[in-house]
PDB file of N, CA and C in Angstrom:
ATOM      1  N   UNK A   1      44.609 -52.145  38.461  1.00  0.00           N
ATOM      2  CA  UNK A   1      45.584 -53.203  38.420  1.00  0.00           C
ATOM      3  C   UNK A   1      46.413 -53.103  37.151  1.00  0.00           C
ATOM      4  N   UNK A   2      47.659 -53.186  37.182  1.00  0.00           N
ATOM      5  CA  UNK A   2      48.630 -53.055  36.290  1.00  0.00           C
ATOM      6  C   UNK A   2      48.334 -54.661  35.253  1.00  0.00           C
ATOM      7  N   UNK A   3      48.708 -54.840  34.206  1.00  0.00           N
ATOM      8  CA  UNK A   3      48.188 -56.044  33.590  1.00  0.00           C
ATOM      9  C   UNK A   3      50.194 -56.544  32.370  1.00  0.00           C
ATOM     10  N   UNK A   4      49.986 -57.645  32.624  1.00  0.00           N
ATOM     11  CA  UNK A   4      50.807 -58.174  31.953  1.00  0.00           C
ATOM     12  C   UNK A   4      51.157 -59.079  31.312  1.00  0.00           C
ATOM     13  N   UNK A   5      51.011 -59.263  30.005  1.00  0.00           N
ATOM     14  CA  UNK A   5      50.449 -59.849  28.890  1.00  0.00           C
ATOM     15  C   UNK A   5      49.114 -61.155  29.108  1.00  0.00           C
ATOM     16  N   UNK A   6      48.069 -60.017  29.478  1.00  0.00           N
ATOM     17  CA  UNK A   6      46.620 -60.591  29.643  1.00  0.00           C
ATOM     18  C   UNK A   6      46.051 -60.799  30.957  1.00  0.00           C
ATOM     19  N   UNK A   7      47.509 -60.810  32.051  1.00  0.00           N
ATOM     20  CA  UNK A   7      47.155 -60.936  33.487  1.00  0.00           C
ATOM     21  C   UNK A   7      47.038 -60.280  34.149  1.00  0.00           C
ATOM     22  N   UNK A   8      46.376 -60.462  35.328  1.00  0.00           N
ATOM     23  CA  UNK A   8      45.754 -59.063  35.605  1.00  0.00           C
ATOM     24  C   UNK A   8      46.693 -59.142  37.033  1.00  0.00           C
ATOM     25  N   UNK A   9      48.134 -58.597  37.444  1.00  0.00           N
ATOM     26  CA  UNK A   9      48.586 -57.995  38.658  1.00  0.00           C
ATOM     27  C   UNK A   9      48.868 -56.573  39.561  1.00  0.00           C
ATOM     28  N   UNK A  10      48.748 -56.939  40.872  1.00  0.00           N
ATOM     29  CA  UNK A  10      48.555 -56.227  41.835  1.00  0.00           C
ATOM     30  C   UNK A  10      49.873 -55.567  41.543  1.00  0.00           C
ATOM     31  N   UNK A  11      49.900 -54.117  41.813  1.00  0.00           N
ATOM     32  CA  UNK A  11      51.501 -53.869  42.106  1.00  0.00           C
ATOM     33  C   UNK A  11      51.704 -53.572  43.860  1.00  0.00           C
ATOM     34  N   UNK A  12      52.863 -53.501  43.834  1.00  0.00           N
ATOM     35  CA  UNK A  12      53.475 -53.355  45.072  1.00  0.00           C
ATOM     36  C   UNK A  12      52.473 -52.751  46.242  1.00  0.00           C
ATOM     37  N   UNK A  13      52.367 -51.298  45.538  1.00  0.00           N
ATOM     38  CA  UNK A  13      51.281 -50.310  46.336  1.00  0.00           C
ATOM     39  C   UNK A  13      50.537 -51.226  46.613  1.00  0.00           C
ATOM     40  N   UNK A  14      49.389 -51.464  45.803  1.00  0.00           N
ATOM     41  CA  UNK A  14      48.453 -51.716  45.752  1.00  0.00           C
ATOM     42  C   UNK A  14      48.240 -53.483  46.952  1.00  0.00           C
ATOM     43  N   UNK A  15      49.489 -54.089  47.166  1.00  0.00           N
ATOM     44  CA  UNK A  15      49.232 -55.047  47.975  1.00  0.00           C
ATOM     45  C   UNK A  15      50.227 -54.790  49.611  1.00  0.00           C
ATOM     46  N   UNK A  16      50.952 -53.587  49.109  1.00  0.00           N
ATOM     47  CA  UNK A  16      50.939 -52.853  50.521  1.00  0.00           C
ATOM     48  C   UNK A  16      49.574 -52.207  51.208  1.00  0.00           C
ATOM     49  N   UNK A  17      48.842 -51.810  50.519  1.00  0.00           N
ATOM     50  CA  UNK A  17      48.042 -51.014  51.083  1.00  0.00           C
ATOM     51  C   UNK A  17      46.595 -51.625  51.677  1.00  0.00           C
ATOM     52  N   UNK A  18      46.302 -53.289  50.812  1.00  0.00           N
ATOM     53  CA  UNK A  18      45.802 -54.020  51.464  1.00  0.00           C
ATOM     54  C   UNK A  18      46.525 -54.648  52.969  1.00  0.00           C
ATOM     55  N   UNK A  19      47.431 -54.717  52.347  1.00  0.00           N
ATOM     56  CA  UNK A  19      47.997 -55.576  54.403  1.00  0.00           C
ATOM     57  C   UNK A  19      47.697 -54.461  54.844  1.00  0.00           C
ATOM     58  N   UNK A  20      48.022 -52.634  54.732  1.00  0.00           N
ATOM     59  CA  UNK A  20      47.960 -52.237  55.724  1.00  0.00           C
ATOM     60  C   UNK A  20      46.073 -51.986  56.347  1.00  0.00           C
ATOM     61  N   UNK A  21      45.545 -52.319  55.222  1.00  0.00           N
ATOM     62  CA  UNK A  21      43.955 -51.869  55.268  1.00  0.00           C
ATOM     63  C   UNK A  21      43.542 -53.217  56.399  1.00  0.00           C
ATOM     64  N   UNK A  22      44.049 -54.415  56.011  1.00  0.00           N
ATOM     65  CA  UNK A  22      44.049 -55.643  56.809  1.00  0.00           C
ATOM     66  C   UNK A  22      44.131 -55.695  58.621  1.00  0.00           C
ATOM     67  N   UNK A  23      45.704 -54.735  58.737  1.00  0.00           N
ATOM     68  CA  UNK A  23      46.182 -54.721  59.787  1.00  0.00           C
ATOM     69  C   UNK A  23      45.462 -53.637  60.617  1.00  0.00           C
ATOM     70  N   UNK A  24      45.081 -52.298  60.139  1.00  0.00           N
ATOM     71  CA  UNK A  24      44.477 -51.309  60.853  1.00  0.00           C
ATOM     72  C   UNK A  24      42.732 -51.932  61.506  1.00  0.00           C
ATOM     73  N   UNK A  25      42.383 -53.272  60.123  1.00  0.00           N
ATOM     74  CA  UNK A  25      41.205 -53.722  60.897  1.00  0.00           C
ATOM     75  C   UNK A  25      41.518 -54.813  62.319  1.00  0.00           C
ATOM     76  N   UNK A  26      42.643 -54.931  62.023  1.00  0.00           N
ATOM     77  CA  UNK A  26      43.003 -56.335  63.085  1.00  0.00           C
ATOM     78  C   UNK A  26      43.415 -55.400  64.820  1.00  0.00           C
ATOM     79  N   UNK A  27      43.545 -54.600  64.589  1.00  0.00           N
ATOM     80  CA  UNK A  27      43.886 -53.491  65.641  1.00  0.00           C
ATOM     81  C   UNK A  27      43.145 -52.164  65.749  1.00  0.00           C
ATOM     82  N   UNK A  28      41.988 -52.114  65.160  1.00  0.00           N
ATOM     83  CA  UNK A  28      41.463 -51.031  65.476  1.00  0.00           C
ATOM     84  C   UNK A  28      39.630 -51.351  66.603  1.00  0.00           C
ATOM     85  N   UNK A  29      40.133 -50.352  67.508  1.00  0.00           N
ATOM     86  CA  UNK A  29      39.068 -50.630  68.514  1.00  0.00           C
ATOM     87  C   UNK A  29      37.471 -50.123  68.307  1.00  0.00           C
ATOM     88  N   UNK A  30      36.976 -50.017  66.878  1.00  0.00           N
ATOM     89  CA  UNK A  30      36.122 -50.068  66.054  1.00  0.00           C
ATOM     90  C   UNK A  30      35.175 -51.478  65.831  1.00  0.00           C
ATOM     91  N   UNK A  31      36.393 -52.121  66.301  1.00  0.00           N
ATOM     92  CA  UNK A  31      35.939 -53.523  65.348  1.00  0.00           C
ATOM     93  C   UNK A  31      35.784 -54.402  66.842  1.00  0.00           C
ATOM     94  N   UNK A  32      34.595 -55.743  66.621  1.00  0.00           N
ATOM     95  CA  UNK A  32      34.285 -56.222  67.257  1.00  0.00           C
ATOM     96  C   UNK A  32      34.929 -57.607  67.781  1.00  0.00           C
ATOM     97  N   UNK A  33      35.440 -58.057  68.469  1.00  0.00           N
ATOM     98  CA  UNK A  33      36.345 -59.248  68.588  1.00  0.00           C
ATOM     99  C   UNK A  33      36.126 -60.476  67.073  1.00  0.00           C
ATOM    100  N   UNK A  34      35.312 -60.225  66.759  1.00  0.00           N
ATOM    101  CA  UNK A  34      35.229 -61.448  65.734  1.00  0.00           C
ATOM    102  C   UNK A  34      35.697 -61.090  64.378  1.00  0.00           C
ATOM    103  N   UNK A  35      35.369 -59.496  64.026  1.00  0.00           N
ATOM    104  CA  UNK A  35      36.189 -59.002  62.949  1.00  0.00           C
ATOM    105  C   UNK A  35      37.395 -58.787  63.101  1.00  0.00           C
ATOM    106  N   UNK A  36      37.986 -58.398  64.140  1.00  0.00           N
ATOM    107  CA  UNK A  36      39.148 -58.527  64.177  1.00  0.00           C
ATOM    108  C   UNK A  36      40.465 -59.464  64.238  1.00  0.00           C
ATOM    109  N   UNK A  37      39.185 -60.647  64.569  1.00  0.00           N
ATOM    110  CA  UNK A  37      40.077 -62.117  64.340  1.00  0.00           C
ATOM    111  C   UNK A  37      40.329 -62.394  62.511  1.00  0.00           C
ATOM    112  N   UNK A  38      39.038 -62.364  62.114  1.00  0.00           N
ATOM    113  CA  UNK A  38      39.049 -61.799  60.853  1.00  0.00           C
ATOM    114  C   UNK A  38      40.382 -61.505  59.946  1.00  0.00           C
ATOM    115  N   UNK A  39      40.587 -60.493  60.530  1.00  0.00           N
ATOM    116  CA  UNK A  39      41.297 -59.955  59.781  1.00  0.00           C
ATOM    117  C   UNK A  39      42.940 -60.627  60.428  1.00  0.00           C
ATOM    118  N   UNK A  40      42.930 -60.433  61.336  1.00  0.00           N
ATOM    119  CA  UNK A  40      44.227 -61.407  61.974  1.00  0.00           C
ATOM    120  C   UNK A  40      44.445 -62.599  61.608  1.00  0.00           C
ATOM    121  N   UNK A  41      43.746 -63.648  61.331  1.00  0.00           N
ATOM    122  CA  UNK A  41      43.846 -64.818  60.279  1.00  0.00           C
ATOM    123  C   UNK A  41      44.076 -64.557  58.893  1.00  0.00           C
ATOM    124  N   UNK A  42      44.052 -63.737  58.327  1.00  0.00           N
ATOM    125  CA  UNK A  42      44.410 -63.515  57.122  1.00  0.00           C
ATOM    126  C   UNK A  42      45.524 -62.826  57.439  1.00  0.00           C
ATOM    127  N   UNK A  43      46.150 -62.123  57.790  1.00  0.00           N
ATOM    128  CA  UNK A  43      47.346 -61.698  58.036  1.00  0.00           C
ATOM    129  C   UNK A  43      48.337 -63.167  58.455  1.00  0.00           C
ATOM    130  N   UNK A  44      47.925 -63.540  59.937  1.00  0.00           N
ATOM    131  CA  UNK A  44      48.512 -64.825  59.892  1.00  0.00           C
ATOM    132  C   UNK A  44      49.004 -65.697  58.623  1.00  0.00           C
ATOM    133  N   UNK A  45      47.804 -66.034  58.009  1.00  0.00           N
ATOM    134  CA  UNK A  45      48.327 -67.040  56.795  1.00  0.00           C
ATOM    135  C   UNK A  45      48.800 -66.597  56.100  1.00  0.00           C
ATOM    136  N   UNK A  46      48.886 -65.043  55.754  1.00  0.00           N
ATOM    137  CA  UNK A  46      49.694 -64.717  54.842  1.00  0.00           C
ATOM    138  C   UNK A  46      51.321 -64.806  55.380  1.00  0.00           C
ATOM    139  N   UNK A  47      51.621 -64.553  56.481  1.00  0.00           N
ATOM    140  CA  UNK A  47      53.237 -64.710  57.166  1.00  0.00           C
ATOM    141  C   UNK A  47      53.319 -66.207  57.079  1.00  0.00           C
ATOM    142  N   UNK A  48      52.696 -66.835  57.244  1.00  0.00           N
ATOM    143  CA  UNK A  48      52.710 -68.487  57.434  1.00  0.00           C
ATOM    144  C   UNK A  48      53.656 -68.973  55.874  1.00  0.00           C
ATOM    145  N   UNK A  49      52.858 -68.432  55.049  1.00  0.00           N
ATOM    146  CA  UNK A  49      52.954 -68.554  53.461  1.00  0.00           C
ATOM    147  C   UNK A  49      54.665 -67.889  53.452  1.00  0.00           C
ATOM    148  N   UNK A  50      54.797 -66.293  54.026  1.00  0.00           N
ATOM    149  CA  UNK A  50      55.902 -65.968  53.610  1.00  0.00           C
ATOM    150  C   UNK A  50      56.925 -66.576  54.025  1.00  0.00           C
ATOM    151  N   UNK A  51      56.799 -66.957  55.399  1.00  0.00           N
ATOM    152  CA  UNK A  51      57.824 -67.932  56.129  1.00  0.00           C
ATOM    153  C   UNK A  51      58.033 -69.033  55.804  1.00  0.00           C
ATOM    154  N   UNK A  52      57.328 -69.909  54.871  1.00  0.00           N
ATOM    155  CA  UNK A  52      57.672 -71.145  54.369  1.00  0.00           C
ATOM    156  C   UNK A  52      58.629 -71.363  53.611  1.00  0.00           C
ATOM    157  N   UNK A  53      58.177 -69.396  52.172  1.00  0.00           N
ATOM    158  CA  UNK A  53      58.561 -69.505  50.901  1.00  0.00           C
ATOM    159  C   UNK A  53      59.633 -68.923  51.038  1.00  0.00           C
ATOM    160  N   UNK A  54      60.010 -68.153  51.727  1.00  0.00           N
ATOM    161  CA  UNK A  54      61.475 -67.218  51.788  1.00  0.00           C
ATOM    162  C   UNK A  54      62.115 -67.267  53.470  1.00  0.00           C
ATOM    163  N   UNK A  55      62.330 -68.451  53.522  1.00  0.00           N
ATOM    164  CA  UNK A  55      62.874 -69.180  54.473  1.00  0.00           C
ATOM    165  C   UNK A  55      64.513 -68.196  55.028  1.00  0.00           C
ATOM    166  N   UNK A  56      64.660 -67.062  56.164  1.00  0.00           N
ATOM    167  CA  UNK A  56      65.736 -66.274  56.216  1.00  0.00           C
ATOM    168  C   UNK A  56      66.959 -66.863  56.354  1.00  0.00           C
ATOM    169  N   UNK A  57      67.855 -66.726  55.655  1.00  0.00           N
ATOM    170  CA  UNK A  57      69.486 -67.553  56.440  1.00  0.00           C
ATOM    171  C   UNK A  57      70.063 -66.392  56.763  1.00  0.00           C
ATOM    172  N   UNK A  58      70.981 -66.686  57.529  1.00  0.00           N
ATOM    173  CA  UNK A  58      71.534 -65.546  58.267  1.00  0.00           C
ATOM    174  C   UNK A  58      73.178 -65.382  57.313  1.00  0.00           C
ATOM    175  N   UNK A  59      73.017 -64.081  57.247  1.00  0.00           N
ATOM    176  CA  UNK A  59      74.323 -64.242  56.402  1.00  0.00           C
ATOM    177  C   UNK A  59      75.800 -63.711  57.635  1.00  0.00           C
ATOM    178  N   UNK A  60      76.737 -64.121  57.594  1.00  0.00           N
ATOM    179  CA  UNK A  60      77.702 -63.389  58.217  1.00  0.00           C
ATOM    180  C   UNK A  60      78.637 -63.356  57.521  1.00  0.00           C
ATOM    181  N   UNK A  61      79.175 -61.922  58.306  1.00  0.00           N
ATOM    182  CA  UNK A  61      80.324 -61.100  57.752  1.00  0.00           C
ATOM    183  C   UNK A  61      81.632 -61.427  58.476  1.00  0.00           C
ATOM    184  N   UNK A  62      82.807 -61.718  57.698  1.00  0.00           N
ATOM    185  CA  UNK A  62      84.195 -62.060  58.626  1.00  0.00           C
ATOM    186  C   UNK A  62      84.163 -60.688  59.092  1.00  0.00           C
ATOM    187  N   UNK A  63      85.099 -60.376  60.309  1.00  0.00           N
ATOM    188  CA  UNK A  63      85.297 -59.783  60.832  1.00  0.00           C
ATOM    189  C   UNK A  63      86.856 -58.560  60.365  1.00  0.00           C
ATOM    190  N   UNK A  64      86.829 -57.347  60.229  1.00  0.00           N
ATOM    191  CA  UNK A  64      87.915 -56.909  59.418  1.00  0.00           C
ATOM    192  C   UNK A  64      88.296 -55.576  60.036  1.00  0.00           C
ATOM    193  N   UNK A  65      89.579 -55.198  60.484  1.00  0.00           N
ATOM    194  CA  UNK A  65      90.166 -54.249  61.036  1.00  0.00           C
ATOM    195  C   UNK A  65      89.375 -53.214  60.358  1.00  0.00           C
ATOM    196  N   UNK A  66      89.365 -52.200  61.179  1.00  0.00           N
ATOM    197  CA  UNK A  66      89.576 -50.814  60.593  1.00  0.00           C
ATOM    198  C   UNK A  66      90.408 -50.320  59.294  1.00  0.00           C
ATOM    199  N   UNK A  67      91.483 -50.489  59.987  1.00  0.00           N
ATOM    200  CA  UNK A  67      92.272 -50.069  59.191  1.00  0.00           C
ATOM    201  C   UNK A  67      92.869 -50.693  57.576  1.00  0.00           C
ATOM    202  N   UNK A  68      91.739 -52.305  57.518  1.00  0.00           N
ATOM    203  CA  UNK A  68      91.673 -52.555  56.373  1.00  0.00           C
ATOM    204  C   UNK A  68      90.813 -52.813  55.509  1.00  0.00           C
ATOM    205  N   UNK A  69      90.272 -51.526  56.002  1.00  0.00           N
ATOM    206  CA  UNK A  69      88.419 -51.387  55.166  1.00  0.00           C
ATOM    207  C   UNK A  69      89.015 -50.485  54.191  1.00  0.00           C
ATOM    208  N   UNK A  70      88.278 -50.706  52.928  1.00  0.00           N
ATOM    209  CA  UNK A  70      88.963 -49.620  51.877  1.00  0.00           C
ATOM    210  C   UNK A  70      87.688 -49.174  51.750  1.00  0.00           C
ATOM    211  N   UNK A  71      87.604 -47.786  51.065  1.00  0.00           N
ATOM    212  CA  UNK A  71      85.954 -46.572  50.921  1.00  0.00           C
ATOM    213  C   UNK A  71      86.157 -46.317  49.473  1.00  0.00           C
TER     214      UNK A  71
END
């Protein structure tokens, strides 16, 4: 864990690679219906959490000729 001034954080990798360690248990046919709920509730609440906190707005773009797009 990367640390920053005394705290101890996850980096990016490192909490990508749990969801994906999360998700391969929530879908892998290894696992017994109850672990795999398991692990699907924690995934759940974690989207629950993201969807609260970073709420998407939709952005739109006016609409603009061709020919008055500059590159």
């Amino acid at each position: 864990m990367a640390k920053t001034e005394g705290v101890d954080r996850l980096t990016k990798q490192e909490v990508l690679s749990q969801i994906n360690t999360w998700t391969l248990g929530a879908l892998s046919d290894y696992n017994d219906g109850w672990t795999k709920k398991h692990y699907m509730d924690i995934l759940r609440e974690i989207q629950e959490i993201l969807n609260e906190s970073l709420p998407i707005k939709e952005v739109k773009f006016e609409d603009t000729p061709d020919d008055e797009m500059c590159f």
